[in-house]
PDB file of N, CA and C in Angstrom:
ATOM      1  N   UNK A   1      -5.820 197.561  15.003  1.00  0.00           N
ATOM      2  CA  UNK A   1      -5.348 198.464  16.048  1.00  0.00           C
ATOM      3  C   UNK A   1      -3.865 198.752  15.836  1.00  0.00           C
ATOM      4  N   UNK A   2      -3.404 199.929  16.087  1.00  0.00           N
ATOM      5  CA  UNK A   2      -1.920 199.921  16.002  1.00  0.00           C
ATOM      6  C   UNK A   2      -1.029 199.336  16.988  1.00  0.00           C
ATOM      7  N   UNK A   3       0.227 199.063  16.662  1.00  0.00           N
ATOM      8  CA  UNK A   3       0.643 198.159  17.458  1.00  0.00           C
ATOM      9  C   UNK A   3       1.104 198.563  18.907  1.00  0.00           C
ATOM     10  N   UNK A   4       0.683 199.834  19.562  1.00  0.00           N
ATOM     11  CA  UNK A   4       0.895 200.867  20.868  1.00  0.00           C
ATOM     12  C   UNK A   4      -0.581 200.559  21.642  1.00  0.00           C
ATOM     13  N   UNK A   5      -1.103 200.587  20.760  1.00  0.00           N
ATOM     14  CA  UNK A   5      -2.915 200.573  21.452  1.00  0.00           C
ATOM     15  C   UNK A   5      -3.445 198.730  22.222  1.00  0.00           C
ATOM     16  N   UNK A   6      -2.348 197.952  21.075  1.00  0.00           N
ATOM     17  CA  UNK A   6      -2.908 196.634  21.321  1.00  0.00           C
ATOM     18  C   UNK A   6      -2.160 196.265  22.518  1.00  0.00           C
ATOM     19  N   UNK A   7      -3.669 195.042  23.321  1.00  0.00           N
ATOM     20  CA  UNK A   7      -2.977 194.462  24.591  1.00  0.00           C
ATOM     21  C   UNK A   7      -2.425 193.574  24.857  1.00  0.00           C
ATOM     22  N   UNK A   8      -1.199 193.810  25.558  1.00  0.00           N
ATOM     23  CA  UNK A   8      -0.099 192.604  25.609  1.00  0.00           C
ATOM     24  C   UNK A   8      -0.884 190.753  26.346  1.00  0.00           C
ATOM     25  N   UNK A   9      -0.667 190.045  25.276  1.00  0.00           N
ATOM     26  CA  UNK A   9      -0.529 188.827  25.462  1.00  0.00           C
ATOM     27  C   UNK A   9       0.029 188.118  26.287  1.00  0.00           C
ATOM     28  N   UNK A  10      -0.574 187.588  28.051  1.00  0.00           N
ATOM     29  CA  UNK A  10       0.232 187.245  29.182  1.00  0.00           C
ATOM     30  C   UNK A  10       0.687 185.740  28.323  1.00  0.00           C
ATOM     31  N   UNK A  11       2.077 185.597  28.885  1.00  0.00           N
ATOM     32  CA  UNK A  11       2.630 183.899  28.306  1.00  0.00           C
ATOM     33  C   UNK A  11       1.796 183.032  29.151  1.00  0.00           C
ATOM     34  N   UNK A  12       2.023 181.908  28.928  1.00  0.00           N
ATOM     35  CA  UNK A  12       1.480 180.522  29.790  1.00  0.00           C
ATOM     36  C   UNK A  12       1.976 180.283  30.753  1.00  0.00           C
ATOM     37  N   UNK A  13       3.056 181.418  31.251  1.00  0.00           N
ATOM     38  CA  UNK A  13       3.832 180.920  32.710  1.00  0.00           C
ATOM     39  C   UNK A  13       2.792 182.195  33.824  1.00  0.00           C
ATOM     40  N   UNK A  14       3.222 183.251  32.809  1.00  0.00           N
ATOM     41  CA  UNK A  14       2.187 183.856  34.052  1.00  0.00           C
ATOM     42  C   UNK A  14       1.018 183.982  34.113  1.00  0.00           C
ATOM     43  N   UNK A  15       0.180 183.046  32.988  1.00  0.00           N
ATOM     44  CA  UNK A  15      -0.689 182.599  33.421  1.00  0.00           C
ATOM     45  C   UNK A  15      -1.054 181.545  34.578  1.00  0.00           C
ATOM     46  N   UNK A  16      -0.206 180.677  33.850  1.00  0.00           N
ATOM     47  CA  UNK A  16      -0.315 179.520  35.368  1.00  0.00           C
ATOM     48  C   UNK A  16       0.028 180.048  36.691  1.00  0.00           C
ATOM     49  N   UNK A  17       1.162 180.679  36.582  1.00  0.00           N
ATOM     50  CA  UNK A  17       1.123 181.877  38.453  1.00  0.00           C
ATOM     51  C   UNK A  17      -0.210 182.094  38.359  1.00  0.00           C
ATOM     52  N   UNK A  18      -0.695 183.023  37.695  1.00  0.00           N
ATOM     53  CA  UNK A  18      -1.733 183.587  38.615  1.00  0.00           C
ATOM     54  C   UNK A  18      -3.299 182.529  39.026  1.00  0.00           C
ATOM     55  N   UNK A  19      -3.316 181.713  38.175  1.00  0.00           N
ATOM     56  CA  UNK A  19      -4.541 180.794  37.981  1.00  0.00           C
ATOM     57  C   UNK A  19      -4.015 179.522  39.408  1.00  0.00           C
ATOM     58  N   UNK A  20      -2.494 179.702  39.850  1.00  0.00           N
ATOM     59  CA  UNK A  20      -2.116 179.079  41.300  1.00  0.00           C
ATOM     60  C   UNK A  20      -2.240 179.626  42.126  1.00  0.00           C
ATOM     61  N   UNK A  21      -2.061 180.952  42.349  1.00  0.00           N
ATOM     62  CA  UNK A  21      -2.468 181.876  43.005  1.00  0.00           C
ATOM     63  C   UNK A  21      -3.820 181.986  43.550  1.00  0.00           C
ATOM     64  N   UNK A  22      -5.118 182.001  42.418  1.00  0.00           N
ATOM     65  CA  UNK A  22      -6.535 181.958  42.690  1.00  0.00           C
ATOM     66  C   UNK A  22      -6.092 180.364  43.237  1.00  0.00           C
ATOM     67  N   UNK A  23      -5.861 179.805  43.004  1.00  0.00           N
ATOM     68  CA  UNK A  23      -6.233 178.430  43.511  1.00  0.00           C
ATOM     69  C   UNK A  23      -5.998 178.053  44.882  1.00  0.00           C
ATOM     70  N   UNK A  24      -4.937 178.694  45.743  1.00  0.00           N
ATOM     71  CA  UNK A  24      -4.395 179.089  46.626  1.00  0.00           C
ATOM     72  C   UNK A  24      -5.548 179.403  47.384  1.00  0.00           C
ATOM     73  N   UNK A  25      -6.091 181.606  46.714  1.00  0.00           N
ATOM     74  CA  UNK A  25      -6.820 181.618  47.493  1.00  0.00           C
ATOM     75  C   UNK A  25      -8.111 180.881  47.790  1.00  0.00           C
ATOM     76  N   UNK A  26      -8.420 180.095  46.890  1.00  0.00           N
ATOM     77  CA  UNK A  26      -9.789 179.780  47.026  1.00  0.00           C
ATOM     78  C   UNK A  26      -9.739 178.358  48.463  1.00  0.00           C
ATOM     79  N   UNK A  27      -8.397 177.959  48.222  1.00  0.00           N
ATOM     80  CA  UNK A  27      -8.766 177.012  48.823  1.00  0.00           C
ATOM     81  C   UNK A  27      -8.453 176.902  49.952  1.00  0.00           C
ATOM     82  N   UNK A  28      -7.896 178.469  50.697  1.00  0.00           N
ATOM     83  CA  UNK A  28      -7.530 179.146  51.935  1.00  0.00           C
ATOM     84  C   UNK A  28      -9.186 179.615  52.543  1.00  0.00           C
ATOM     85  N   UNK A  29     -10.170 180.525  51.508  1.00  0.00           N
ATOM     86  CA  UNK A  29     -11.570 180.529  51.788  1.00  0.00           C
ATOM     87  C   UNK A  29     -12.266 179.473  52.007  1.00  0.00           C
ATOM     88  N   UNK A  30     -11.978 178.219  51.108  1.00  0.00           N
ATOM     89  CA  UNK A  30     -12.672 177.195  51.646  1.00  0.00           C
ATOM     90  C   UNK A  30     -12.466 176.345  53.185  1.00  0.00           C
ATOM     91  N   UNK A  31     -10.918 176.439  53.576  1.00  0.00           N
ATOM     92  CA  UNK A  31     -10.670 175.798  54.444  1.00  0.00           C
ATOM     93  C   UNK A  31     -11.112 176.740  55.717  1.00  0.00           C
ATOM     94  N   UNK A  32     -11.070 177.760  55.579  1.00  0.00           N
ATOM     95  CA  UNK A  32     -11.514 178.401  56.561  1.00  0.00           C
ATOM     96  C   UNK A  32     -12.651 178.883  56.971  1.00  0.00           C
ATOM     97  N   UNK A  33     -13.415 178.665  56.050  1.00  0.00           N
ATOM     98  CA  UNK A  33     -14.977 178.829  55.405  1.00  0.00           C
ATOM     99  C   UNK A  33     -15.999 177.058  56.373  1.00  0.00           C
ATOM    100  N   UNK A  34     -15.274 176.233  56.478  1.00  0.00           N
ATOM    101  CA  UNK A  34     -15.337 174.832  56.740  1.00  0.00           C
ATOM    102  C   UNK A  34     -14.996 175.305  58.406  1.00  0.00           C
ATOM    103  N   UNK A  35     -13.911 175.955  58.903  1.00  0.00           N
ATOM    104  CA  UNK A  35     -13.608 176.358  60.603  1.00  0.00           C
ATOM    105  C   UNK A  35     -14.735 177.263  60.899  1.00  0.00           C
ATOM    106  N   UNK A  36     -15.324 178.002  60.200  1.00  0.00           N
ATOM    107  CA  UNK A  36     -16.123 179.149  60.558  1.00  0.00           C
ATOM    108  C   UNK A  36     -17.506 178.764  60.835  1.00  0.00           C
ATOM    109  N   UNK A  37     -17.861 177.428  60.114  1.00  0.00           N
ATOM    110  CA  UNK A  37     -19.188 177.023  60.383  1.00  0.00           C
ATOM    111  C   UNK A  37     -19.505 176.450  61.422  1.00  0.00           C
ATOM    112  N   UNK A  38     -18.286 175.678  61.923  1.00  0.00           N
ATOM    113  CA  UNK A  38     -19.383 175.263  63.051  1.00  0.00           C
ATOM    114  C   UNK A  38     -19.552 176.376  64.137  1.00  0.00           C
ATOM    115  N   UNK A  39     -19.550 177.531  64.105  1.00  0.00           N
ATOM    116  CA  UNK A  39     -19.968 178.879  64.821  1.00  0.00           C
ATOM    117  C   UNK A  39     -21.229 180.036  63.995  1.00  0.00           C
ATOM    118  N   UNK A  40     -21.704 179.040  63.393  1.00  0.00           N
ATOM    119  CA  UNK A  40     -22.838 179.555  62.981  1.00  0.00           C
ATOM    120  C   UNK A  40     -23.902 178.950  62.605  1.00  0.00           C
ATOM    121  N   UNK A  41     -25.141 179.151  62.874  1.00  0.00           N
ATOM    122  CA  UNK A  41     -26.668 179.164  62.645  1.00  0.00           C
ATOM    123  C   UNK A  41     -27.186 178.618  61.211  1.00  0.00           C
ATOM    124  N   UNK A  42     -26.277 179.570  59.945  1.00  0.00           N
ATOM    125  CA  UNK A  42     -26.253 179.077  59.106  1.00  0.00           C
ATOM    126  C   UNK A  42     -25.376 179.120  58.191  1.00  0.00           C
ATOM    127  N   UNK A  43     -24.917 177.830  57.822  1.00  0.00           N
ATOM    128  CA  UNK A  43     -23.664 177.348  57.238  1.00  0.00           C
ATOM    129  C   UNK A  43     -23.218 178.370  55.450  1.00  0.00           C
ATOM    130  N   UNK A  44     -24.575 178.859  55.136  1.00  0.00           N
ATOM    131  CA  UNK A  44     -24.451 179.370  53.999  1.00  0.00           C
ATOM    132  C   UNK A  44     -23.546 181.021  54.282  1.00  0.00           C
ATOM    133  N   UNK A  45     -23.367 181.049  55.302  1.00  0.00           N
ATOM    134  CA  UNK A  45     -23.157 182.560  55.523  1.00  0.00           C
ATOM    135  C   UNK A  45     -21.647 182.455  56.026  1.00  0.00           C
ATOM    136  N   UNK A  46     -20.770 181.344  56.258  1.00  0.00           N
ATOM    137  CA  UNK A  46     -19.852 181.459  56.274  1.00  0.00           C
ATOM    138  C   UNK A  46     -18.885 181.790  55.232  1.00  0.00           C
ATOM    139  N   UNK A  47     -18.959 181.703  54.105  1.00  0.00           N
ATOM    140  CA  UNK A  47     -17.660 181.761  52.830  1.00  0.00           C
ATOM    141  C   UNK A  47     -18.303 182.981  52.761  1.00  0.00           C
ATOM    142  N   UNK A  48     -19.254 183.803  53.040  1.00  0.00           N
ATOM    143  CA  UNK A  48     -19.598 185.705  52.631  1.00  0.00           C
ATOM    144  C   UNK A  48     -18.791 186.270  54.052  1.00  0.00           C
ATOM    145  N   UNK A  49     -18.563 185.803  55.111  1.00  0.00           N
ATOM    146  CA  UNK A  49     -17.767 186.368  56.630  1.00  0.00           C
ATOM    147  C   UNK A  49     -16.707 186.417  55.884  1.00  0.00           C
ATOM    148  N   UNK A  50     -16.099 185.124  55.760  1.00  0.00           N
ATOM    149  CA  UNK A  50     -14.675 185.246  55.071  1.00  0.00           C
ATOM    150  C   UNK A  50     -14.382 185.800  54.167  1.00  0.00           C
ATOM    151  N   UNK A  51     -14.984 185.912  53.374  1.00  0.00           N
ATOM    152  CA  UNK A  51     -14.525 186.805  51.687  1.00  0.00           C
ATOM    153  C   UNK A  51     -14.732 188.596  52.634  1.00  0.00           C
ATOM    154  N   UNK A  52     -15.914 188.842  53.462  1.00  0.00           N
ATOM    155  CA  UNK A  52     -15.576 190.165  54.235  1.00  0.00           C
ATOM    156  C   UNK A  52     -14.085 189.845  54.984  1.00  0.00           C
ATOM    157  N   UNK A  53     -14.143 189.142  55.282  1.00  0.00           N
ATOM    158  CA  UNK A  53     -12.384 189.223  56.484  1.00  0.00           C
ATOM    159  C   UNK A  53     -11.733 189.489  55.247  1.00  0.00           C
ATOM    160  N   UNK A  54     -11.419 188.849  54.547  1.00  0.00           N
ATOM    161  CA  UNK A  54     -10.050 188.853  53.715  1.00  0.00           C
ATOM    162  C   UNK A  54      -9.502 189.831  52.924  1.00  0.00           C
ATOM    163  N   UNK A  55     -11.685 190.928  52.780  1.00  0.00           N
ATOM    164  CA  UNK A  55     -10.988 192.412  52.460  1.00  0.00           C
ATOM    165  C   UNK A  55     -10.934 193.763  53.673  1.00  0.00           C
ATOM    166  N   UNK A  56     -11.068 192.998  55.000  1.00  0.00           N
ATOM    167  CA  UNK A  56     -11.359 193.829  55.871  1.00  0.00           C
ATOM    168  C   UNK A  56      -9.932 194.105  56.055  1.00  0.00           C
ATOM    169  N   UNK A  57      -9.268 195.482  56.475  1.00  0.00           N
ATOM    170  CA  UNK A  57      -8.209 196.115  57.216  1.00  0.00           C
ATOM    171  C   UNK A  57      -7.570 195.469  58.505  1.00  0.00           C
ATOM    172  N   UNK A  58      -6.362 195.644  58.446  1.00  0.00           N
ATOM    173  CA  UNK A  58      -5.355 195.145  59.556  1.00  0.00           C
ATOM    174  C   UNK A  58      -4.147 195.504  59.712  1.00  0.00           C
ATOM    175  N   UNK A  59      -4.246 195.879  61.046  1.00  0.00           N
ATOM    176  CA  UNK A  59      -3.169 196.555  61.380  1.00  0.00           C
ATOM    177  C   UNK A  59      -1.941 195.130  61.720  1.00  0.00           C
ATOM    178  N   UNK A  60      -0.943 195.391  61.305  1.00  0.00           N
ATOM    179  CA  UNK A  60       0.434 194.339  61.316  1.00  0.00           C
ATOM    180  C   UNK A  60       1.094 194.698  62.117  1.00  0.00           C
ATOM    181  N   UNK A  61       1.928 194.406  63.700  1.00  0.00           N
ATOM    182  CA  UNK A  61       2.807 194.904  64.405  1.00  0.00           C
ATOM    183  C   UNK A  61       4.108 193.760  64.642  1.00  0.00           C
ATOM    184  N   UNK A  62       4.750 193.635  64.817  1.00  0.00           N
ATOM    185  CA  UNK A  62       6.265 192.878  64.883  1.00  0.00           C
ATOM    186  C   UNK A  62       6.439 193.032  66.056  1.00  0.00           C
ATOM    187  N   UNK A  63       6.507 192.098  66.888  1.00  0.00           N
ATOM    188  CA  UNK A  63       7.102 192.373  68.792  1.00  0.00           C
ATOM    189  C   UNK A  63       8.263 191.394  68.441  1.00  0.00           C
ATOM    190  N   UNK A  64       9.076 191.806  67.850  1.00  0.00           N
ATOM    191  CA  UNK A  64      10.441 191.079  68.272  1.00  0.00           C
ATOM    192  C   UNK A  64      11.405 190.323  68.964  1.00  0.00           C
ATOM    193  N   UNK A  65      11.078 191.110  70.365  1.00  0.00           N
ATOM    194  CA  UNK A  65      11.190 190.843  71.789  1.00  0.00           C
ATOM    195  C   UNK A  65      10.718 189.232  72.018  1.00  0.00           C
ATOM    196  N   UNK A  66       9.213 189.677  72.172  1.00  0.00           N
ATOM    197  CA  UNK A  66       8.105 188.471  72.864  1.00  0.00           C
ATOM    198  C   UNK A  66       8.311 186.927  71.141  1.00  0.00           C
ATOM    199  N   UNK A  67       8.917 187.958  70.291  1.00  0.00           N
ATOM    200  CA  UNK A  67       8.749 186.827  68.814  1.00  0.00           C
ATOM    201  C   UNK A  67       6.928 186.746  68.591  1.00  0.00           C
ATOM    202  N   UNK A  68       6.522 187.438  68.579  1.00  0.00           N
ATOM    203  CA  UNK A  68       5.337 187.483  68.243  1.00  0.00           C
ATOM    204  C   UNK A  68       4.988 188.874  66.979  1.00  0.00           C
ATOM    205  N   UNK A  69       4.007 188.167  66.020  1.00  0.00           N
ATOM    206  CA  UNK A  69       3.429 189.094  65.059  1.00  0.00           C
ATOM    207  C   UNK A  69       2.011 188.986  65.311  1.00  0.00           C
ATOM    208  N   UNK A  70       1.421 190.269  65.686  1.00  0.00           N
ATOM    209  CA  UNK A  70      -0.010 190.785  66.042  1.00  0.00           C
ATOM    210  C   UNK A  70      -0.742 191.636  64.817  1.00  0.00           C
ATOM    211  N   UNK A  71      -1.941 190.530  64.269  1.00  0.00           N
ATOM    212  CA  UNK A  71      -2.624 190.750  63.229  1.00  0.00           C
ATOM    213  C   UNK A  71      -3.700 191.320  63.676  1.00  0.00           C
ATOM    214  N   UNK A  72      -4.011 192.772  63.842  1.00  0.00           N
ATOM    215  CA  UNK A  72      -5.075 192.998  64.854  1.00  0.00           C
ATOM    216  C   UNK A  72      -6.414 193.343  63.490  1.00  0.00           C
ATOM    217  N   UNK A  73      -7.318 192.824  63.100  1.00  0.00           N
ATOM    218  CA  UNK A  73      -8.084 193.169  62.278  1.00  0.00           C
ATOM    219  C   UNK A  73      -9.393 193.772  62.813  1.00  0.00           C
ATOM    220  N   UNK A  74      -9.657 194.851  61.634  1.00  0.00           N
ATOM    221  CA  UNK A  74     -10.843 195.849  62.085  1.00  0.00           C
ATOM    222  C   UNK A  74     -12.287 195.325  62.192  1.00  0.00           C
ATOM    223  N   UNK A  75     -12.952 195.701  62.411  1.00  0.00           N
ATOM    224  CA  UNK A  75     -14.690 195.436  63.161  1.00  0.00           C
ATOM    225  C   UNK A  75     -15.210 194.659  61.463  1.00  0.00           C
ATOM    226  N   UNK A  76     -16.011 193.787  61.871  1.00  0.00           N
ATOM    227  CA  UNK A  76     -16.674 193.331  60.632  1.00  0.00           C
ATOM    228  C   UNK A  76     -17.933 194.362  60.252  1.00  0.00           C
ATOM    229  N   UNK A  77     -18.466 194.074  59.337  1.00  0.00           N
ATOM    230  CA  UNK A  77     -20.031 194.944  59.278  1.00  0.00           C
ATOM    231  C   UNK A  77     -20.931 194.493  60.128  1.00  0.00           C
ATOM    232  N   UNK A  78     -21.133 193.539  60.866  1.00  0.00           N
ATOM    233  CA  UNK A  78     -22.105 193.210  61.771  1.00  0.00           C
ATOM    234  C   UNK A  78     -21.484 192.663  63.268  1.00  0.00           C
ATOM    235  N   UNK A  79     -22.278 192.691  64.134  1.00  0.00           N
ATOM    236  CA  UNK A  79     -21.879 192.462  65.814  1.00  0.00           C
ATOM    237  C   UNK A  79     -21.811 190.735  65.961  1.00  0.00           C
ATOM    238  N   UNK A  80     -22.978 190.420  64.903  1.00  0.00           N
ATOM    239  CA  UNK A  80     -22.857 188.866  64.393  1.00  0.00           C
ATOM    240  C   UNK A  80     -21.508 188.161  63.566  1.00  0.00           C
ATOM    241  N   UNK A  81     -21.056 189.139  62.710  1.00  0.00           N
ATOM    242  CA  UNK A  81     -19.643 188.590  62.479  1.00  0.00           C
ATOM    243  C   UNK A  81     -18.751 188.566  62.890  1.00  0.00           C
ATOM    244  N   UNK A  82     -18.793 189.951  63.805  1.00  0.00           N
ATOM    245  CA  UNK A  82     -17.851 189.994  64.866  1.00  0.00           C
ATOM    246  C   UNK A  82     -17.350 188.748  65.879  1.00  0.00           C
ATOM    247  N   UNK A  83     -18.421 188.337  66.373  1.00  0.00           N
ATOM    248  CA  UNK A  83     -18.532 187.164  67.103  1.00  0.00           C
ATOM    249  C   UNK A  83     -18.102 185.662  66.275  1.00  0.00           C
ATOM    250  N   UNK A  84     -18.433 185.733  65.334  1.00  0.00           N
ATOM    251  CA  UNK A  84     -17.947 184.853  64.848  1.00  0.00           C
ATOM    252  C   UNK A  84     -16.483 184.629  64.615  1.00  0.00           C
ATOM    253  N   UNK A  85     -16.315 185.929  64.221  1.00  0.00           N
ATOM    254  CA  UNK A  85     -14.825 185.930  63.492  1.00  0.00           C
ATOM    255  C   UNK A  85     -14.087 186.272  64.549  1.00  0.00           C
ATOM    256  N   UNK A  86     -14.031 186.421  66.254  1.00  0.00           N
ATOM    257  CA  UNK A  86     -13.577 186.517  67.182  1.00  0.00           C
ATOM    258  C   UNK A  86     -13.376 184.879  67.428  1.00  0.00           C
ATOM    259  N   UNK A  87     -14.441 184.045  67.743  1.00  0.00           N
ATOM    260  CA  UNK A  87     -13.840 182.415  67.542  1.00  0.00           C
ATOM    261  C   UNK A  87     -13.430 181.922  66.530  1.00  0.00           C
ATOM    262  N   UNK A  88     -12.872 182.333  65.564  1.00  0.00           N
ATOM    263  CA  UNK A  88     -12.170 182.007  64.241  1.00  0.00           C
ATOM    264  C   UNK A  88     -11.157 181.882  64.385  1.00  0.00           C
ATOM    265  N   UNK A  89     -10.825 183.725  64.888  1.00  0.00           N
ATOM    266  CA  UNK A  89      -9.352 183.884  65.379  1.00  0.00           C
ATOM    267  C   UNK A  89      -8.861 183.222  66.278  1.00  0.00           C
ATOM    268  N   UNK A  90      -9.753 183.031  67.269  1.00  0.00           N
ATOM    269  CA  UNK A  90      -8.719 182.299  68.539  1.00  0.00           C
ATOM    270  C   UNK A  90      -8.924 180.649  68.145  1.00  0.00           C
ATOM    271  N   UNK A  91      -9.776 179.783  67.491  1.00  0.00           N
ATOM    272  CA  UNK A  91      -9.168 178.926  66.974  1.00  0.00           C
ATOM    273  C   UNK A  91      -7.487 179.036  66.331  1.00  0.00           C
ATOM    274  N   UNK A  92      -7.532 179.768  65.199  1.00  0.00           N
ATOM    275  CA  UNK A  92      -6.447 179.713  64.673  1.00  0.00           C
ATOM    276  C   UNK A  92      -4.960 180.177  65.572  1.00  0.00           C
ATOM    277  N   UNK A  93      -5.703 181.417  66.847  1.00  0.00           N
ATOM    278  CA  UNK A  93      -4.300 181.560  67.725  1.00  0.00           C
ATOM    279  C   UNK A  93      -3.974 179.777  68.298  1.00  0.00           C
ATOM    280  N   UNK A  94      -5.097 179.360  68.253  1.00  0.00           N
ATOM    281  CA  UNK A  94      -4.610 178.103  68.855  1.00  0.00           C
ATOM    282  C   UNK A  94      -3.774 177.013  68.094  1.00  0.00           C
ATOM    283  N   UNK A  95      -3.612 177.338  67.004  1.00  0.00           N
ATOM    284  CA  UNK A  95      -2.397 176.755  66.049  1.00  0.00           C
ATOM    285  C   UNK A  95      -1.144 176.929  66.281  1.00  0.00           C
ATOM    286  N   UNK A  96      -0.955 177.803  67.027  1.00  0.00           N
ATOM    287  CA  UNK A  96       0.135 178.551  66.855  1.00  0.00           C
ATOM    288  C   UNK A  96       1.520 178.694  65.910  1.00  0.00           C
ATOM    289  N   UNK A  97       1.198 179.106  64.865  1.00  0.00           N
ATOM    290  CA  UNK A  97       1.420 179.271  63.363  1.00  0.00           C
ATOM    291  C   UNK A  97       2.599 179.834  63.315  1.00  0.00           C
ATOM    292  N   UNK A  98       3.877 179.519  62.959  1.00  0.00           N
ATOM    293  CA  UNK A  98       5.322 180.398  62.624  1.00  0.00           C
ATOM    294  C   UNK A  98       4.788 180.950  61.277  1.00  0.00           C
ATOM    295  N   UNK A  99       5.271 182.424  61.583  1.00  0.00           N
ATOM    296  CA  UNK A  99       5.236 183.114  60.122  1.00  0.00           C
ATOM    297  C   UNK A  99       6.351 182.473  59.425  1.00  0.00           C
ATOM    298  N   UNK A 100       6.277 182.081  58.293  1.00  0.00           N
ATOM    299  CA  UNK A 100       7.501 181.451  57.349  1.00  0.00           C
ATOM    300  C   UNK A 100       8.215 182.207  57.275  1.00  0.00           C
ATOM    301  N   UNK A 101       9.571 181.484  57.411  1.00  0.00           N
ATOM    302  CA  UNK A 101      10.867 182.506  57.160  1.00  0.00           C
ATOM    303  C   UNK A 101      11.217 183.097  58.641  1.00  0.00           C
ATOM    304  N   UNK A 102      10.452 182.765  59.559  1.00  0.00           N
ATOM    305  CA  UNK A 102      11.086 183.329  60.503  1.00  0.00           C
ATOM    306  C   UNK A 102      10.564 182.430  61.977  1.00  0.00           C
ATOM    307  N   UNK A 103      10.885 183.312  62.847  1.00  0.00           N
ATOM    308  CA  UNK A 103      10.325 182.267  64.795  1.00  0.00           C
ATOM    309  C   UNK A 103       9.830 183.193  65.173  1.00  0.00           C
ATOM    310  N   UNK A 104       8.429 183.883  64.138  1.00  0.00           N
ATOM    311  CA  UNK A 104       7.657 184.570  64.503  1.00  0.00           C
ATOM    312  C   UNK A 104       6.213 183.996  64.747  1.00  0.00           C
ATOM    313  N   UNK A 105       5.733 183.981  66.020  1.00  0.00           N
ATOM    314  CA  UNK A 105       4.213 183.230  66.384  1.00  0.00           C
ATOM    315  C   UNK A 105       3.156 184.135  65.751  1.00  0.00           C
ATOM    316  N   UNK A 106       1.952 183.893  65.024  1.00  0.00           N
ATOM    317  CA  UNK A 106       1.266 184.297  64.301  1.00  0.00           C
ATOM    318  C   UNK A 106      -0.254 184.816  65.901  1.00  0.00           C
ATOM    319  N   UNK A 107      -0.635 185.998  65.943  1.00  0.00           N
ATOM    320  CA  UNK A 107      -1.553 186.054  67.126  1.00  0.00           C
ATOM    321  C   UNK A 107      -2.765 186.747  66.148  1.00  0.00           C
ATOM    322  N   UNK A 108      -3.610 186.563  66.529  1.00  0.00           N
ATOM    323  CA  UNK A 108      -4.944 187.168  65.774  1.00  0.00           C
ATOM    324  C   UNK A 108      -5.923 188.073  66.546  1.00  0.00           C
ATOM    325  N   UNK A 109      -6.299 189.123  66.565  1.00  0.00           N
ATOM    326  CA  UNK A 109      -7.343 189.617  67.567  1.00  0.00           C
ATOM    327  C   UNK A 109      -7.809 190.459  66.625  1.00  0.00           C
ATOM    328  N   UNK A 110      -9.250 190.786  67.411  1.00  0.00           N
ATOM    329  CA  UNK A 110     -10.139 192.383  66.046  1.00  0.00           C
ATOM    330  C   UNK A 110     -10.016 193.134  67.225  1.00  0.00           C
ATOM    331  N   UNK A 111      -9.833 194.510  66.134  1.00  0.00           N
ATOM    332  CA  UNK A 111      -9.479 195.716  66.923  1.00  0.00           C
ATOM    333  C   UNK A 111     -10.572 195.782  67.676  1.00  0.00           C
ATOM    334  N   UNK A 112     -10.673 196.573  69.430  1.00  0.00           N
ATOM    335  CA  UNK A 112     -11.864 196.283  70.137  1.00  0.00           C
ATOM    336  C   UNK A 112     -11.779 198.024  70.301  1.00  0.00           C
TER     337      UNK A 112
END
């Protein structure tokens, strides 16, 4: 191949980023995949809710004021995930989570 056509060779550093990265996410799906079950029927169907949440849409708002950040995320594909992933969220509002880097409270709701 000429040497314009051929594909660049990632080094071993950004390899390891990104292979920490997957590792990250996977083990953000798993942990939350583990909160999601005990709100369901059957346990196999939790890590497919979550992998839908994590590509589902969300709107991000900043209340400055109140110090609150409102993650309002859109409707799942089913009325069944919905429900689920409505006690997900308010588990996790019940953490009450500082966004890093700041004394911002993390709030969760799906758009209604």
């Amino acid at each position: 191949m000429p040497e314009d056509a051929k594909f660049e060779k990632h080094n071993s550093n950004s390899r390891l980023l990104f292979n920490t990265i997957k590792m990250i996410d996977y083990r953000a799906e798993t942990g939350m995949s583990m909160m999601l079950k005990e709100f369901l029927n059957r346990e196999q169907d939790a890590r497919a809710i979550i992998r839908e949440l994590f590509k589902t849409e969300a709107d991000i708002y900043p209340d400055h004021e109140n110090k609150i950040i409102s993650v309002r995320i859109h409707r799942m594909t089913t009325m069944r995930n919905d429900e689920a992933v409505k006690k997900l969220l308010k588990k996790l509002n019940e953490t009450e989570t500082i966004f890093p880097g700041t004394d911002m409270k993390m709030q969760y709701s799906l758009v209604e």
